[in-house]
C-alpha atoms as a PDB file:
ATOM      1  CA  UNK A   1      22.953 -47.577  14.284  1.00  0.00           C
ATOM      2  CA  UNK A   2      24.567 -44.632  15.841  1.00  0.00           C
ATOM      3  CA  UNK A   3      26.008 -43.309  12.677  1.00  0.00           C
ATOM      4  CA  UNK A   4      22.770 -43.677  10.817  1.00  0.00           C
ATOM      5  CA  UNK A   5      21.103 -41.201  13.293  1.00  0.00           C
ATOM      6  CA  UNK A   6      23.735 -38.922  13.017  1.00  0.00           C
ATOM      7  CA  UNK A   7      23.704 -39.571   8.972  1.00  0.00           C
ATOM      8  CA  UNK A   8      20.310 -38.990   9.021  1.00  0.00           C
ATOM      9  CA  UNK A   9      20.129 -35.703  11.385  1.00  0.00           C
ATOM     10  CA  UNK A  10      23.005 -34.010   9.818  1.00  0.00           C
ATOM     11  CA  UNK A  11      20.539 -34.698   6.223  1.00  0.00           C
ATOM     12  CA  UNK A  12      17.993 -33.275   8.278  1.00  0.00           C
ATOM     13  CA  UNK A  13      19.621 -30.307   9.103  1.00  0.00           C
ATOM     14  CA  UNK A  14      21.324 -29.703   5.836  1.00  0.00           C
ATOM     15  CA  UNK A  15      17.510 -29.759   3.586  1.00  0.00           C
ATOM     16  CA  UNK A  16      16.404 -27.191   6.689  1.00  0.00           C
ATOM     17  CA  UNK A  17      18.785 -25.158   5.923  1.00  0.00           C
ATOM     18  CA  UNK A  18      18.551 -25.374   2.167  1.00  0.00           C
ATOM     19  CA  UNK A  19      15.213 -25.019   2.470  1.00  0.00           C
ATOM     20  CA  UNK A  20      14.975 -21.777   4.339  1.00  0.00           C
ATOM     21  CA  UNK A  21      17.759 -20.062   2.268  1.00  0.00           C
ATOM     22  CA  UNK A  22      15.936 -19.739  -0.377  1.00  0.00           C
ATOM     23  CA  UNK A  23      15.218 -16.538  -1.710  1.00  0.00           C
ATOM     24  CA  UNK A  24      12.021 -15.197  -0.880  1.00  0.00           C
ATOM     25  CA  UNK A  25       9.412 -14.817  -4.205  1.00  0.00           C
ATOM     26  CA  UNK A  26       7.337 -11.341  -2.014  1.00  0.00           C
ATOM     27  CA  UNK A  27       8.163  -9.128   0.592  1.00  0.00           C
ATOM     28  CA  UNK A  28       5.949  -7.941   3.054  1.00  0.00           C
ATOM     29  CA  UNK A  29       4.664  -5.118   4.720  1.00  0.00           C
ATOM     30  CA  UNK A  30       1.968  -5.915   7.051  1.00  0.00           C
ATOM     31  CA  UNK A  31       1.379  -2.461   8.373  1.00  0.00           C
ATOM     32  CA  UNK A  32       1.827  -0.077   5.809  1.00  0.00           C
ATOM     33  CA  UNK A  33       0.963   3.600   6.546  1.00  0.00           C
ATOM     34  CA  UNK A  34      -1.761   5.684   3.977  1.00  0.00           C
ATOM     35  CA  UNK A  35      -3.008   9.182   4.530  1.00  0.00           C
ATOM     36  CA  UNK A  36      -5.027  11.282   2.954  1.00  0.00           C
ATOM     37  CA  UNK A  37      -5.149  15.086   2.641  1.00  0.00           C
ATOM     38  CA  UNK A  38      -7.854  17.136   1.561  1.00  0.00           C
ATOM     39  CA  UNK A  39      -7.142  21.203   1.576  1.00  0.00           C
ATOM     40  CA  UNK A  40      -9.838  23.787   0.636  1.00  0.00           C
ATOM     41  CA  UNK A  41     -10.047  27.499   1.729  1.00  0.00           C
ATOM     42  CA  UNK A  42     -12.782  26.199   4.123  1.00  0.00           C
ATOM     43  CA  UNK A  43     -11.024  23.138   5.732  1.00  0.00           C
ATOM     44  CA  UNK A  44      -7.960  20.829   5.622  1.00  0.00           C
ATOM     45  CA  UNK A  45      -8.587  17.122   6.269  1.00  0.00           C
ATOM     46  CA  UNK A  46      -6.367  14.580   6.963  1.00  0.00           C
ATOM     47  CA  UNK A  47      -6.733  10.841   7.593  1.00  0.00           C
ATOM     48  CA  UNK A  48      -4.336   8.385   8.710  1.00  0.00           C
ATOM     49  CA  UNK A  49      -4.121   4.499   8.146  1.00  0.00           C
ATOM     50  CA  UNK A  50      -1.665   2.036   9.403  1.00  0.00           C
ATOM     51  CA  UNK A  51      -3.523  -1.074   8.829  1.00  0.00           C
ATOM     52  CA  UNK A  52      -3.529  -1.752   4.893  1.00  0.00           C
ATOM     53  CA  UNK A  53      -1.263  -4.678   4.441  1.00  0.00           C
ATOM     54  CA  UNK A  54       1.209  -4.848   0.926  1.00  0.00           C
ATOM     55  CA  UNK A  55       4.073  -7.140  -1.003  1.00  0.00           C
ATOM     56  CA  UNK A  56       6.496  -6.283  -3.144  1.00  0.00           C
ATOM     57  CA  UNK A  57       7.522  -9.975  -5.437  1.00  0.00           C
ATOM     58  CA  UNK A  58      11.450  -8.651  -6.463  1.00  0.00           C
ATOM     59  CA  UNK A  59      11.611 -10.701  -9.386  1.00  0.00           C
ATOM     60  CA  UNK A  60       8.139 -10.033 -11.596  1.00  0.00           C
ATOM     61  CA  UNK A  61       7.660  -6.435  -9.989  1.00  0.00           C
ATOM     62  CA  UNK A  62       3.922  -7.146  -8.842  1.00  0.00           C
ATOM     63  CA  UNK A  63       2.759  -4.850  -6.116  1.00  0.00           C
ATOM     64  CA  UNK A  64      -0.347  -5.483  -3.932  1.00  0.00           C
ATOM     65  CA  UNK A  65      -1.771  -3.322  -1.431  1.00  0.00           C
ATOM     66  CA  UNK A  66      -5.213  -3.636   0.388  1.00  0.00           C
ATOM     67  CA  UNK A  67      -6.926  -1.307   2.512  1.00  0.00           C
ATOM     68  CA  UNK A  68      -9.505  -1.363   5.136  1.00  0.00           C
ATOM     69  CA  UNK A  69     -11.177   1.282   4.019  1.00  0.00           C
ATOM     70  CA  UNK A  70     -12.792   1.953   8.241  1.00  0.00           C
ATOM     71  CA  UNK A  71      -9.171   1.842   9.550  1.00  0.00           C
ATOM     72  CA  UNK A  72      -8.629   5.540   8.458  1.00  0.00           C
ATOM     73  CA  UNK A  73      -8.684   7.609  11.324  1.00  0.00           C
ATOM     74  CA  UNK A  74      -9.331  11.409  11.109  1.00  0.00           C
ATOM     75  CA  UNK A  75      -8.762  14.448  13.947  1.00  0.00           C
ATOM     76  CA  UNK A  76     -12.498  14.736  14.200  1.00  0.00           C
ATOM     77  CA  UNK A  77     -15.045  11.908  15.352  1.00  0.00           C
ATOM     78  CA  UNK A  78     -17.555  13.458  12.966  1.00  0.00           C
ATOM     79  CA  UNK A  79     -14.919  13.509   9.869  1.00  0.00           C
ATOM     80  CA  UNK A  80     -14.456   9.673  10.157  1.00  0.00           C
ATOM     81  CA  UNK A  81     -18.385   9.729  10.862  1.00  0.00           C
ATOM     82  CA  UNK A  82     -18.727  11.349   7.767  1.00  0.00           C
ATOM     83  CA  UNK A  83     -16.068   9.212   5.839  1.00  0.00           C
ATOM     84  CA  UNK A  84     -17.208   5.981   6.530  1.00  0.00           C
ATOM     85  CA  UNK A  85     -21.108   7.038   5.793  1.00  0.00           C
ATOM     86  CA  UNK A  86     -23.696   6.054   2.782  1.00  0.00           C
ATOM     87  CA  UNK A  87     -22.694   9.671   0.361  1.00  0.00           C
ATOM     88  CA  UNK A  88     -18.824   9.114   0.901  1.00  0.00           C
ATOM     89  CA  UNK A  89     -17.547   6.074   0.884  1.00  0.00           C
ATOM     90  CA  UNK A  90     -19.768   3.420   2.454  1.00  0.00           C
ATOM     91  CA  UNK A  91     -17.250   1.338   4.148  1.00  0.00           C
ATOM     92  CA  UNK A  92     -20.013  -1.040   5.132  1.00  0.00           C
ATOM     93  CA  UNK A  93     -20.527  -1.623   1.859  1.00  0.00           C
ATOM     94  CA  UNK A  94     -17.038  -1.218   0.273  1.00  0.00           C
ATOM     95  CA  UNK A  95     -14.794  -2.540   3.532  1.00  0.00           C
ATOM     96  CA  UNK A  96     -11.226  -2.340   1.448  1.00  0.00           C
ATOM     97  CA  UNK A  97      -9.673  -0.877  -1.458  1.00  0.00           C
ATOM     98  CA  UNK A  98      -7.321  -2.158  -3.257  1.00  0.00           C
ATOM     99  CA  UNK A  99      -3.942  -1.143  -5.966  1.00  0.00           C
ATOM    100  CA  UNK A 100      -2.416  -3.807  -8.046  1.00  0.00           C
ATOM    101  CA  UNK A 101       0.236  -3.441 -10.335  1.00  0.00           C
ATOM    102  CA  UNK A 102       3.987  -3.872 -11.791  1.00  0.00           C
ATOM    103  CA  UNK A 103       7.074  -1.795 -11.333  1.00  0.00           C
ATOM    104  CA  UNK A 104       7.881  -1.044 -14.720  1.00  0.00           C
ATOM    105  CA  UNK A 105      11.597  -0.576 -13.933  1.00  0.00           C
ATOM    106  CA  UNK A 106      12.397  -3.540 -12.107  1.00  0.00           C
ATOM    107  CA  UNK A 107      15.709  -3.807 -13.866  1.00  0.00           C
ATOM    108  CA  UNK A 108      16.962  -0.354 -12.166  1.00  0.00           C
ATOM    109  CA  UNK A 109      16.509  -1.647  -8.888  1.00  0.00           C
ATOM    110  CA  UNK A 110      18.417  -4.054  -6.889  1.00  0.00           C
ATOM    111  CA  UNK A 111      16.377  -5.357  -3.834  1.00  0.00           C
ATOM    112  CA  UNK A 112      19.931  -6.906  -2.477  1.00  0.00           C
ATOM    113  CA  UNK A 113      22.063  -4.009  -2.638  1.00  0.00           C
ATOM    114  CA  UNK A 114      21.715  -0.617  -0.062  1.00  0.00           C
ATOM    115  CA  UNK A 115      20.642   2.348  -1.958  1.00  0.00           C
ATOM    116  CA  UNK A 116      18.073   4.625  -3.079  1.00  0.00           C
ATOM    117  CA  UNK A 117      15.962   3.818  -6.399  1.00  0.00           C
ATOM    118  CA  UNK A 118      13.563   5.627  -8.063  1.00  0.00           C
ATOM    119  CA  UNK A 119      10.586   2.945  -9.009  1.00  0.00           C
ATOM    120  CA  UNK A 120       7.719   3.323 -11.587  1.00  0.00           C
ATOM    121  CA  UNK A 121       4.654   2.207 -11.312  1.00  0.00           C
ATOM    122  CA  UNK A 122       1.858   0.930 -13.242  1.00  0.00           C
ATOM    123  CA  UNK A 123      -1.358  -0.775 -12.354  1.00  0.00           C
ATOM    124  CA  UNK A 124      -4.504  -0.084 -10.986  1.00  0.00           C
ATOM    125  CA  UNK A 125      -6.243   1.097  -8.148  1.00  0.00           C
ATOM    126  CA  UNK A 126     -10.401  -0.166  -6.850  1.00  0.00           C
ATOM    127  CA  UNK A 127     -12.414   2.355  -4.953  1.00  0.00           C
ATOM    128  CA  UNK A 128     -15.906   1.563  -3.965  1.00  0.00           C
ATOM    129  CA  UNK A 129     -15.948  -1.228  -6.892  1.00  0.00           C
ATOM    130  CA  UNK A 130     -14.962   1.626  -9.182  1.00  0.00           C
ATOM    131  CA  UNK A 131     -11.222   1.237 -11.044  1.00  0.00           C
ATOM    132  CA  UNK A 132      -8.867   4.014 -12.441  1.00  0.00           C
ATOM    133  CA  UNK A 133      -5.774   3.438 -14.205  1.00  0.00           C
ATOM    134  CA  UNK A 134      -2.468   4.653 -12.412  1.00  0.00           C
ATOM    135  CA  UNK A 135       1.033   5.411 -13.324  1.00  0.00           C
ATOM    136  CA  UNK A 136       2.782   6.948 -10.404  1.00  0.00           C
ATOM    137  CA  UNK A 137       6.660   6.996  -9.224  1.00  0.00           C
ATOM    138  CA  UNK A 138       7.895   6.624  -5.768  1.00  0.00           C
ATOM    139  CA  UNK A 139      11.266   5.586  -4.078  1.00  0.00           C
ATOM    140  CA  UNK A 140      12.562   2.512  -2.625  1.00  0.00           C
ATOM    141  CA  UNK A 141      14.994   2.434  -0.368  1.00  0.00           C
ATOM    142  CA  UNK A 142      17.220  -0.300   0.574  1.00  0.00           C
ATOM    143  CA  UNK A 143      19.142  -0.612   3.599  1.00  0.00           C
ATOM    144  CA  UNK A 144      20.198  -3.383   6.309  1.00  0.00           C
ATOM    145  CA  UNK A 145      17.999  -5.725   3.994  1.00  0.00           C
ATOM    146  CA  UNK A 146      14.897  -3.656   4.934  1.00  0.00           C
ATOM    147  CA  UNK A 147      12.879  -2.478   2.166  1.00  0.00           C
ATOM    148  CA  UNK A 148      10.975   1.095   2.262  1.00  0.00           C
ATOM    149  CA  UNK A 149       8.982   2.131  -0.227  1.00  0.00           C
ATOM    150  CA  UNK A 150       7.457   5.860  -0.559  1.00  0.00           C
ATOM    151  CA  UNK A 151       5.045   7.585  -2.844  1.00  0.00           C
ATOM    152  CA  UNK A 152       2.708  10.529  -2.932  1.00  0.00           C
ATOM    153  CA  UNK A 153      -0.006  11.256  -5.667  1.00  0.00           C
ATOM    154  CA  UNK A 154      -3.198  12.749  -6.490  1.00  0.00           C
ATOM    155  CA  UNK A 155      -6.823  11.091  -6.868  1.00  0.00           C
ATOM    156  CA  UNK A 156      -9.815  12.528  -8.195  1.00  0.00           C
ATOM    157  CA  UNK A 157     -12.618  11.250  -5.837  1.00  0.00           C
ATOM    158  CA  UNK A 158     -15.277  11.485  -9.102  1.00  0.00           C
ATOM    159  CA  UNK A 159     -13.292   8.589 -10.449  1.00  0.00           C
ATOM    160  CA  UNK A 160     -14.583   6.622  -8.178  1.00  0.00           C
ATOM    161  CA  UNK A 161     -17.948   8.082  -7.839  1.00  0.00           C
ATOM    162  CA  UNK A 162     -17.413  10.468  -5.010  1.00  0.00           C
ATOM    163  CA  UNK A 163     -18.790  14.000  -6.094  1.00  0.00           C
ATOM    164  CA  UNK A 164     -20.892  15.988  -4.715  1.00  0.00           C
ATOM    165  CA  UNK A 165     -23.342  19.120  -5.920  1.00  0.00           C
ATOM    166  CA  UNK A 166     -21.914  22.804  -5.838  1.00  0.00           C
ATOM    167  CA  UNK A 167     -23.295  24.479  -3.568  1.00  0.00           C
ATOM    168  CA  UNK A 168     -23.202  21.854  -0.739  1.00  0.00           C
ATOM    169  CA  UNK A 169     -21.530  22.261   2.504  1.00  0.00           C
ATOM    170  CA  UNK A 170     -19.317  19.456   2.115  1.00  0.00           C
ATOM    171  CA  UNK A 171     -18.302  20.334  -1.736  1.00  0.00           C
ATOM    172  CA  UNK A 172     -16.808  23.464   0.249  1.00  0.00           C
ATOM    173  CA  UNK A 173     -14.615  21.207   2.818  1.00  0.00           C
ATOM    174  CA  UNK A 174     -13.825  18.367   0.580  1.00  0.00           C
ATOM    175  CA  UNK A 175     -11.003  19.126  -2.017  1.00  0.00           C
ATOM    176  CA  UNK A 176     -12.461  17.085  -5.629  1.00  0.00           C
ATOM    177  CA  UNK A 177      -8.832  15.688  -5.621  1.00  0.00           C
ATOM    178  CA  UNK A 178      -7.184  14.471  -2.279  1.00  0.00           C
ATOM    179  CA  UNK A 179      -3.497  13.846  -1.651  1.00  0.00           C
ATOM    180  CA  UNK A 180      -2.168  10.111  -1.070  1.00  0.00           C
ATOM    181  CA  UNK A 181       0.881   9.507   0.793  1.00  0.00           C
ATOM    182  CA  UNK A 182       2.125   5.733   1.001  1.00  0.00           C
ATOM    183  CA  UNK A 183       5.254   4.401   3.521  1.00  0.00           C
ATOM    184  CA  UNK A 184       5.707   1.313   3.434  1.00  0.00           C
ATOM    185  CA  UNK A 185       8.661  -0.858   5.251  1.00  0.00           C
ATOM    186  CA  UNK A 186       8.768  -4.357   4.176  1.00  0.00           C
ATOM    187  CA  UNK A 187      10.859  -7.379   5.462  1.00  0.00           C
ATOM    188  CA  UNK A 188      11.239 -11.061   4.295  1.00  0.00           C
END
C-alpha cells in the first residue's frame, strides 16, 4: 500500500510538472505605460497612463491592448477635466480604447532568445467607437526572459471624431495630431 502512494504521488508530481512547463500561448503586461503629447505654439500637453493592460501570443503574433480611457493623468486638474469631458473624449461614455492586431514579422523575432528586434505591426485601433487602420513599428526587446515592447506614433484625433472649430481656444492648445508613446514589459 505504501508503494502505491508513493507510485501515485511521484505520478502526481510528474503531470504537475508537465503541466506547468508548458509553453505559455500570451504574455502579459498588466500595467503597460501610454502617454500622450500634444505640442502647439500655445501649449504642450502631456498625459500619462499606467493602467491599460496588453498580451503579446508568440506564436500567431496577436497583440491586444485596452485602455481605460479616465486613467490618463495630466499636469493640470483642469486638462484631465477637460479630457475626460462631453467635446473630447467622453470617458463616461467611451470608458476604454482599444488596439488589436498581428505582428507581421513574427518570423524575425525570437521570444526565447536575448536580443533586440524590430517588430511590425498591423491592426487596428477603437477610439470613442470610432476605428482607424494602423501599421506602425516598434522594438521588442528580450532579455532575462522578460519581454519589452516599445513604440511611438502619430494619431489624428479627427479620425476618431475629435476636432474642433478654428478659431476656438482649445483648437489653439490641442495639436490635430498627438504623439503616442507605448512601454510595455511583459512576463509569462
Amino acid at each position: 500500500m505504501k508503494k502505491l502512494t508513493v507510485l501515485l504521488s511521484a505520478a502526481a508530481l510528474l503531470f504537475s510538472m508537465a503541466a506547468f512547463s508548458q509553453p505559455a500561448d500570451k504574455y502579459i503586461s498588466p500595467k503597460s505605460h501610454i502617454k500622450f503629447f500634444s505640442t502647439t505654439p500655445v501649449e504642450d500637453i502631456e498625459a500619462n497612463n499606467y493602467a491599460s493592460v496588453s498580451t503579446i501570443n508568440p506564436k500567431t503574433g496577436d497583440v491586444v491592448f485596452s485602455v481605460p480611457m479616465q486613467s490618463f493623468e495630466f499636469e493640470k486638474a483642469m486638462m484631465q477635466k477637460h479630457f475626460n469631458n462631453e467635446h473630447f473624449l467622453e470617458t463616461n461614455i467611451y470608458p476604454k480604447s482599444k488596439l488589436k492586431g498581428k505582428i507581421t514579422n513574427l518570423d524575425k523575432i525570437d521570444f526565447s532568445k536575448d536580443g533586440k528586434y524590430p517588430a511590425d505591426f498591423e491592426g487596428e485601433i477603437t477610439i470613442k467607437d470610432k476605428t482607424s487602420v494602423i501599421k506602425e513599428t516598434g522594438t521588442i526587446t528580450v532579455r532575462s526572459g522578460v519581454i519589452n515592447l516599445d513604440a511611438t506614433f502619430n494619431l489624428t484625433l479627427a479620425d476618431f471624431g475629435i476636432s474642433f472649430d478654428e478659431g476656438e481656444m482649445v483648437s489653439k492648445k490641442i495639436a490635430k495630431e498627438v504623439e503616442v508613446s507605448v512601454t510595455s514589459e511583459y512576463k509569462l
